[in-house]
C-alpha atoms as a PDB file:
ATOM      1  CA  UNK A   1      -8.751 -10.274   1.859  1.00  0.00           C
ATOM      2  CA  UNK A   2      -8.390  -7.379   4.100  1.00  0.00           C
ATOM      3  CA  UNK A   3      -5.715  -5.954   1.678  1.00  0.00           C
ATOM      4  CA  UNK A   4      -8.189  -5.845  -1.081  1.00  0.00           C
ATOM      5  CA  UNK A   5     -10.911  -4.297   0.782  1.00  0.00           C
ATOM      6  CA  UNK A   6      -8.438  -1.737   2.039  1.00  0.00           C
ATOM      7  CA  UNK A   7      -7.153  -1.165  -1.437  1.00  0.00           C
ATOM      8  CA  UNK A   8     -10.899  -0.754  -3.576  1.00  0.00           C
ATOM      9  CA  UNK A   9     -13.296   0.630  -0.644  1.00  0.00           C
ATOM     10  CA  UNK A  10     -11.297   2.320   2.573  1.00  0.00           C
ATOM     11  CA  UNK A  11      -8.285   4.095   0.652  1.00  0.00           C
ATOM     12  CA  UNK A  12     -10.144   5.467  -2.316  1.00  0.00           C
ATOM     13  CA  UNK A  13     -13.050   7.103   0.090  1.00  0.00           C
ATOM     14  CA  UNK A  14     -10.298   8.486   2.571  1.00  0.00           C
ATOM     15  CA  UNK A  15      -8.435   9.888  -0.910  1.00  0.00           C
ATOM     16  CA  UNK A  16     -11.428  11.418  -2.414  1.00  0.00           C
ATOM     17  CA  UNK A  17     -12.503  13.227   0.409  1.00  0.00           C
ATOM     18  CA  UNK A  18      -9.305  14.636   1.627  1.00  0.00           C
ATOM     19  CA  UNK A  19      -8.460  15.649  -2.448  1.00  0.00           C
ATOM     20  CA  UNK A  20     -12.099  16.962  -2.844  1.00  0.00           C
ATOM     21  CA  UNK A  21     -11.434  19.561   0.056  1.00  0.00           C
ATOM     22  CA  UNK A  22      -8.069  21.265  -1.646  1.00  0.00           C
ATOM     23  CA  UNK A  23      -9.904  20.778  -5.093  1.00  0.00           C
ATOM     24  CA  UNK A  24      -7.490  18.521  -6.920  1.00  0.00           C
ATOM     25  CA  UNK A  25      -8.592  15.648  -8.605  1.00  0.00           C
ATOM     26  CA  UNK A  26      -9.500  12.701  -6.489  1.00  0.00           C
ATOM     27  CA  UNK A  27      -8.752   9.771  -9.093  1.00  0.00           C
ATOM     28  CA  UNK A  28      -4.943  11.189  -9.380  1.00  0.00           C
ATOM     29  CA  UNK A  29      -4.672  10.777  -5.588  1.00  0.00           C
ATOM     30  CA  UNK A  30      -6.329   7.680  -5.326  1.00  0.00           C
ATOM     31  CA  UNK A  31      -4.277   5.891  -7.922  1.00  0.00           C
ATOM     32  CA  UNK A  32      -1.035   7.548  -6.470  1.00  0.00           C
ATOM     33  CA  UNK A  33      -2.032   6.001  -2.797  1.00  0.00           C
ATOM     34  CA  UNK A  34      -3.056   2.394  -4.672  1.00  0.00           C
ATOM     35  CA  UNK A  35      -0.071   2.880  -7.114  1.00  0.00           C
ATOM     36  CA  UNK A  36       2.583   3.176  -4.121  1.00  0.00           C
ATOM     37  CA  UNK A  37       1.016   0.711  -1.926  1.00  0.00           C
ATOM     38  CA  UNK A  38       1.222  -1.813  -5.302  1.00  0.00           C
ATOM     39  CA  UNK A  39       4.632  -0.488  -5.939  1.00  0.00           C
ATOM     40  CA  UNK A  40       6.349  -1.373  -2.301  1.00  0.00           C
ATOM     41  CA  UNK A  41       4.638  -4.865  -2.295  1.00  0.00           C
ATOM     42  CA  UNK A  42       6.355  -5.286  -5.368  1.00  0.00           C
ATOM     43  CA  UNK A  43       9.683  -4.860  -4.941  1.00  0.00           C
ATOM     44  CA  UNK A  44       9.852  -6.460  -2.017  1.00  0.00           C
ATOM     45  CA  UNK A  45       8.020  -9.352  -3.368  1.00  0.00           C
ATOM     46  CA  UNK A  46      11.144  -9.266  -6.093  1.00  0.00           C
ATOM     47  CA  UNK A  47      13.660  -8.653  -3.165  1.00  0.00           C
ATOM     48  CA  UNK A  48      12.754 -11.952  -1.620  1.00  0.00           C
ATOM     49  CA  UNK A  49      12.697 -13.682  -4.800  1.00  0.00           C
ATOM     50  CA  UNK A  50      16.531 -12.828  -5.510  1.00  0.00           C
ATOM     51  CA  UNK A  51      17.216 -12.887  -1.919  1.00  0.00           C
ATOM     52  CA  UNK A  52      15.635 -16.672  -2.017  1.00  0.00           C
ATOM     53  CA  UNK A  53      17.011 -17.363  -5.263  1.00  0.00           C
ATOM     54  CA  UNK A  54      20.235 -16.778  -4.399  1.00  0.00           C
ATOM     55  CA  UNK A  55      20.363 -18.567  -0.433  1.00  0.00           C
ATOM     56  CA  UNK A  56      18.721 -21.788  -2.192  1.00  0.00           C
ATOM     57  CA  UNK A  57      21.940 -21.941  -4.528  1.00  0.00           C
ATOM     58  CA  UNK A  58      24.628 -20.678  -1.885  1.00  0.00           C
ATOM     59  CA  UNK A  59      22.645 -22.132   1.477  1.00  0.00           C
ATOM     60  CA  UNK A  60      20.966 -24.955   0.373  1.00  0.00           C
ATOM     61  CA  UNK A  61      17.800 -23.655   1.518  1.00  0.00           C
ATOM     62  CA  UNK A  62      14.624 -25.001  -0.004  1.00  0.00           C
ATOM     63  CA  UNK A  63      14.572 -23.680  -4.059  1.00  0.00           C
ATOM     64  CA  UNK A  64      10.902 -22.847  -3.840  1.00  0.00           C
ATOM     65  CA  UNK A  65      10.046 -19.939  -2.243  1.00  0.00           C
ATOM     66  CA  UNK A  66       6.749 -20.435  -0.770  1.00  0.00           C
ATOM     67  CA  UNK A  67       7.866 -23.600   1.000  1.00  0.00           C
ATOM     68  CA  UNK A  68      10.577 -21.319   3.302  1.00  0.00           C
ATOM     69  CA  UNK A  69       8.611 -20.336   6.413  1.00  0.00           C
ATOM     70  CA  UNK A  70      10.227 -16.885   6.086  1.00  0.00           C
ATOM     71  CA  UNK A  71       7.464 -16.013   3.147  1.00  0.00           C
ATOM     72  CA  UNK A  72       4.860 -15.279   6.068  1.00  0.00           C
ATOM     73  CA  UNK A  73       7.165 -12.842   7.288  1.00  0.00           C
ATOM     74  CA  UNK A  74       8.247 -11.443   4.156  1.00  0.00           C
ATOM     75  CA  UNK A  75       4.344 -10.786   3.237  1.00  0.00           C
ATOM     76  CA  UNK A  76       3.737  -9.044   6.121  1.00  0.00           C
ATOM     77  CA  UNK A  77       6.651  -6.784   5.677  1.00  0.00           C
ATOM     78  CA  UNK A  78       5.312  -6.239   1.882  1.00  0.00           C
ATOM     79  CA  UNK A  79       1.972  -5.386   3.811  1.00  0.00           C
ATOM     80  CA  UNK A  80       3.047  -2.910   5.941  1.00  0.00           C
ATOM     81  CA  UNK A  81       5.333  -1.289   3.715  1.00  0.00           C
ATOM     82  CA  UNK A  82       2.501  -0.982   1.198  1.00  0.00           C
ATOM     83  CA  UNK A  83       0.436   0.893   4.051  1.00  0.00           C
ATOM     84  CA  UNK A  84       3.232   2.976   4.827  1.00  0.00           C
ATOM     85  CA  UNK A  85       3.962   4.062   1.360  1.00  0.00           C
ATOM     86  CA  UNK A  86      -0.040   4.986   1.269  1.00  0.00           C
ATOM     87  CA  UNK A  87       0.126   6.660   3.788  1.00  0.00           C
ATOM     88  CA  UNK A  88       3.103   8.616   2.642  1.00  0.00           C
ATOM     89  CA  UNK A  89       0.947  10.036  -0.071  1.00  0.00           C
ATOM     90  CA  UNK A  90      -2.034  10.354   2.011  1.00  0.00           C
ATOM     91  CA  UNK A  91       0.685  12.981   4.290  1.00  0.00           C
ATOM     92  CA  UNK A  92       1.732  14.700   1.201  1.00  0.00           C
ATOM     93  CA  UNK A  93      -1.921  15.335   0.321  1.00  0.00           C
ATOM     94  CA  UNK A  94      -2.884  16.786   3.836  1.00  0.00           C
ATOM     95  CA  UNK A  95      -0.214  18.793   3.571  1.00  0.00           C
ATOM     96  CA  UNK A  96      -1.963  20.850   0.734  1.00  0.00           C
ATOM     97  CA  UNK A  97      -3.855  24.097   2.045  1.00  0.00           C
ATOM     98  CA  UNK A  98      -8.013  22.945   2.188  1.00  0.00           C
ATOM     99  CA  UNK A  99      -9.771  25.325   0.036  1.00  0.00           C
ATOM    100  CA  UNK A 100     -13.239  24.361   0.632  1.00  0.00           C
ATOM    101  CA  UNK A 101     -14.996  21.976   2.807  1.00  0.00           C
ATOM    102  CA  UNK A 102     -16.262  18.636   2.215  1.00  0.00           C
ATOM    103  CA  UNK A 103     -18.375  15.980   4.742  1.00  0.00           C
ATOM    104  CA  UNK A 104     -16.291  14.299   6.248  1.00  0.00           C
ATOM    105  CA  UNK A 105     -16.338  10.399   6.103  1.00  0.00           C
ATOM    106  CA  UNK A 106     -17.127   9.253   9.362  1.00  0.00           C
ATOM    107  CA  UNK A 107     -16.412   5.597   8.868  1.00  0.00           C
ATOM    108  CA  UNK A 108     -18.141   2.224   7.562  1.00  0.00           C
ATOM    109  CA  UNK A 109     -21.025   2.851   9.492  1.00  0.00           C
ATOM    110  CA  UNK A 110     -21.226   6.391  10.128  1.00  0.00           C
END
């Protein structure tokens, strides 16, 4: 839940202010951020499919993936990688020059 909120309200704000202030096109940014945070949780969600697929045949762990106690671990890792890969793209938009200023966003309740 916290993912999602991240993903539609926090990110997009952050992205359109920071691309509004170098005058470059805020929807580009904010899809790149969404896109690469999307993108990481992806392939490792696929990573620990193989990497399940292939212990339940040579292992004999369990064949389902959700029932292996590792998946909590594994979605955290697909979290934080998602963040970081975000935030990647939030650094390689701050590192633009600012050609004009913009209000800054002072938070949720600011």
């Amino acid at each position: 839940m916290i993912e999602i909120l991240f993903l539609i309200f926090f990110l997009p704000k952050r992205m359109r202010i920071l691309a509004r202030e170098r005058d470059l096109s805020p929807l580009k940014w904010t899809l790149a951020a969404v896109g690469a945070w999307l993108g990481v949780e992806c392939v490792v969600l696929v990573a620990w499919v193989v990497v399940s697929t292939i212990s339940s045949s040579l292992w004999g762990w369990p064949e389902d993936p959700e029932k292996s106690p590792l998946t909590y671990l594994v979605y955290f890792i697909g979290l934080a990688g998602g963040m970081v890969a975000a935030d990647l793209v939030r650094r390689r938009l701050t590192a633009k020059p600012i050609t004009r200023e913009v209000k800054q966003w002072k938070g949720v309740w600011g």
